[in-house]
C-alpha atoms as a PDB file:
ATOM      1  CA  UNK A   1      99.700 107.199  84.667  1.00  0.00           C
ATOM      2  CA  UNK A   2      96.575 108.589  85.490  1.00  0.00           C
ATOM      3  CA  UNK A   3      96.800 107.661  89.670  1.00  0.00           C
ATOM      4  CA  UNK A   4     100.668 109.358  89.165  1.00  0.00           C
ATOM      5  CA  UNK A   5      98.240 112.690  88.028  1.00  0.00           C
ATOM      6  CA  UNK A   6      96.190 112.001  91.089  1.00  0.00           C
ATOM      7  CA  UNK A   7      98.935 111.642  93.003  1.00  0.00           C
ATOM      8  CA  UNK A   8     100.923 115.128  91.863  1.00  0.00           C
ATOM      9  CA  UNK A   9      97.879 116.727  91.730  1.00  0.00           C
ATOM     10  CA  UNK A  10      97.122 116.100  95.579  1.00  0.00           C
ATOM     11  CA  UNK A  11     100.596 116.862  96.652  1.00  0.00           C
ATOM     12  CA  UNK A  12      99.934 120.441  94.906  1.00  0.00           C
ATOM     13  CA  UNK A  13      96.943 120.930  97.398  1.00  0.00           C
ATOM     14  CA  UNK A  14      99.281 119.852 100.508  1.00  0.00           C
ATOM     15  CA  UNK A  15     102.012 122.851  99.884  1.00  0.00           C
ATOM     16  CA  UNK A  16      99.807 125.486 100.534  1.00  0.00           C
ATOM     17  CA  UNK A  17      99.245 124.081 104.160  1.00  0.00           C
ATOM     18  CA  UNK A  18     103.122 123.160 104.403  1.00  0.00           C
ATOM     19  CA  UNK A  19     103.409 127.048 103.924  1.00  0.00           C
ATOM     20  CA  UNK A  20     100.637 128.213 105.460  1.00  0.00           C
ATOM     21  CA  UNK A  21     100.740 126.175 109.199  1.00  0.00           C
ATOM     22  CA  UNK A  22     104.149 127.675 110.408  1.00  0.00           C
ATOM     23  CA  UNK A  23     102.444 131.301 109.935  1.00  0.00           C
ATOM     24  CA  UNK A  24      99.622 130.784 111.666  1.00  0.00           C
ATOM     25  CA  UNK A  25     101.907 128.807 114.279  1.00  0.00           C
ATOM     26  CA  UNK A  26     103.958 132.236 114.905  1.00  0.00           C
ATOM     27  CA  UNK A  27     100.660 133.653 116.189  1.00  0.00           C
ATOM     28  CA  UNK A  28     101.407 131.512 119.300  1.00  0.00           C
ATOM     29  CA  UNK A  29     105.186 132.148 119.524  1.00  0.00           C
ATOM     30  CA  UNK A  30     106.025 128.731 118.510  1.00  0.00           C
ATOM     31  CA  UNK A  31     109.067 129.192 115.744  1.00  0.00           C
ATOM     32  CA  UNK A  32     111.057 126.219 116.332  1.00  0.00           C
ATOM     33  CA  UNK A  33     111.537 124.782 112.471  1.00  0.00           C
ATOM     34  CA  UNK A  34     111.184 121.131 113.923  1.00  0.00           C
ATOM     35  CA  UNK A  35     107.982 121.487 115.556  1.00  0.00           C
ATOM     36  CA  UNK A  36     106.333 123.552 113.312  1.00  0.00           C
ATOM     37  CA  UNK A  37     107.596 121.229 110.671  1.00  0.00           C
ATOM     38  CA  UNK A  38     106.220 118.376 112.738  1.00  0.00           C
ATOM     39  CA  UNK A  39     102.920 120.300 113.547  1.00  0.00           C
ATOM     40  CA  UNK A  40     102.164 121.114 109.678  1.00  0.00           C
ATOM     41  CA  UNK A  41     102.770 117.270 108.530  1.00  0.00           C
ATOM     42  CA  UNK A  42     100.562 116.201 110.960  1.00  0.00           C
ATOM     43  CA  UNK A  43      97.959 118.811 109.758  1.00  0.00           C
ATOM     44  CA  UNK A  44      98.545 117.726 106.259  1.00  0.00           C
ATOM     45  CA  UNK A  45      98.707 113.814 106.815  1.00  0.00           C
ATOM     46  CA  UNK A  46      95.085 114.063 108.926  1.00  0.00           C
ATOM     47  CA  UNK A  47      93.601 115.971 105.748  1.00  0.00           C
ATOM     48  CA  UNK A  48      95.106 113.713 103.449  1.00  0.00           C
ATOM     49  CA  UNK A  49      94.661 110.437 104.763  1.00  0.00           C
ATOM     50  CA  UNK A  50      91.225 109.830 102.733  1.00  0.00           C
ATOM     51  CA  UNK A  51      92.554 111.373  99.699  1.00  0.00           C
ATOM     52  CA  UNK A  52      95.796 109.532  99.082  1.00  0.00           C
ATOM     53  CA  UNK A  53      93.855 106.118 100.435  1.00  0.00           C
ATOM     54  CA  UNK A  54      91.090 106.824  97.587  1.00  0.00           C
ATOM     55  CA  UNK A  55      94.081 107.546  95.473  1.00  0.00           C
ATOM     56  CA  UNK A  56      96.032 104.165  96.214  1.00  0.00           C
ATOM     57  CA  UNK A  57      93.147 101.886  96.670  1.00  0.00           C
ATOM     58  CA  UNK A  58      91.600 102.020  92.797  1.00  0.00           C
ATOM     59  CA  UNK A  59      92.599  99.465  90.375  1.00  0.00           C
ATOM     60  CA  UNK A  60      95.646  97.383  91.055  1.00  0.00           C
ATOM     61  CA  UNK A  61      98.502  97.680  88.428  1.00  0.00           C
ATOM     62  CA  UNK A  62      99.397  94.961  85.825  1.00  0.00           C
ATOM     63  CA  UNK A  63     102.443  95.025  88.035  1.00  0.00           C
ATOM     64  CA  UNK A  64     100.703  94.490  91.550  1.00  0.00           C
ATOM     65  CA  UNK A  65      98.811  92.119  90.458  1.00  0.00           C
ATOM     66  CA  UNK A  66     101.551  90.488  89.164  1.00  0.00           C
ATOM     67  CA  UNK A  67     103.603  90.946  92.492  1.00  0.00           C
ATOM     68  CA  UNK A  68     100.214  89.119  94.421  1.00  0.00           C
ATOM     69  CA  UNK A  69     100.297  86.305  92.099  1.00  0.00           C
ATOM     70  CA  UNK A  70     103.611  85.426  92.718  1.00  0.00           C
ATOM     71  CA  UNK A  71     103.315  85.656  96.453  1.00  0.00           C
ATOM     72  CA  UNK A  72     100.124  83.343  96.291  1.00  0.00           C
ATOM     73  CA  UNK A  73     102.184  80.721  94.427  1.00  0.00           C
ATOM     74  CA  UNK A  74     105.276  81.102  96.421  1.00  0.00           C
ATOM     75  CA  UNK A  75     102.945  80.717  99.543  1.00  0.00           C
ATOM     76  CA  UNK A  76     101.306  77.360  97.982  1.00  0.00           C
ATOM     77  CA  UNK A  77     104.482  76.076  96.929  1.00  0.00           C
ATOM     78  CA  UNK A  78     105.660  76.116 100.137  1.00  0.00           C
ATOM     79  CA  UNK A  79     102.928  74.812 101.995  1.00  0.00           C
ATOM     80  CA  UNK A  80     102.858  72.144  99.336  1.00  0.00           C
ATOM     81  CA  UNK A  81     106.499  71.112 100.114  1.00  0.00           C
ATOM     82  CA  UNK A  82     106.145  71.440 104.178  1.00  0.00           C
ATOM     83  CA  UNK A  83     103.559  68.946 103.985  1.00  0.00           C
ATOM     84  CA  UNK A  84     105.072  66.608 101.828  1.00  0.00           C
ATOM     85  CA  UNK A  85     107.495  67.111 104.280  1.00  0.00           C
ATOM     86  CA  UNK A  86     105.042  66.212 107.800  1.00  0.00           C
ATOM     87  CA  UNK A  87     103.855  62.847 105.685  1.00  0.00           C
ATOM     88  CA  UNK A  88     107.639  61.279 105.794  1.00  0.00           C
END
C-alpha cells in the first residue's frame, strides 16, 4: 500500500510538467500536440527515472517473491529433467 502512495504521490509531481512543457514549448513556435506531447514525456521520464526506480526497487512483495520462487523451481525442475534426460 504504502509504495501505491509513493507511486500516486510521484505521478502528482509529473502533471505539473505535463502542463507546464507545451507552454514553454509555444515560446519556440512548436504547437504540434504530438511533439510537444513527446517532448514533455521525455522531460518527465528523465526527471523521474531515479524516483520511480527508488520507488520500485524497495522491498519485494509477498507476491514477487512468490512469483521468483516459482520461477527458481520451475528453472531447477527443468534442468533436473534435461539432464536426466543427457544420461540415457
Amino acid at each position: 500500500m504504502r509504495k501505491l502512495l509513493n507511486y500516486v504521490f510521484r505521478w502528482q509531481l509529473s502533471t505539473p510538467i505535463l502542463a507546464i512543457i507545451p507552454f514553454i514549448l509555444l515560446k519556440y513556435n512548436i504547437d504540434n500536440f504530438w511533439i510537444t506531447a513527446f517532448i514533455a514525456n521525455l522531460i518527465g521520464s528523465l526527471i523521474f527515472f531515479k524516483v520511480d526506480e527508488y520507488i520500485f526497487s524497495k522491498k519485494l512483495s509477498r507476491f514477487q517473491r512468490l512469483r521468483i520462487k516459482v520461477i527458481k523451481r520451475r528453472k531447477k525442475t527443468k534442468t533436473i529433467y534435461s539432464s536426466t534426460l543427457s544420461e540415457k
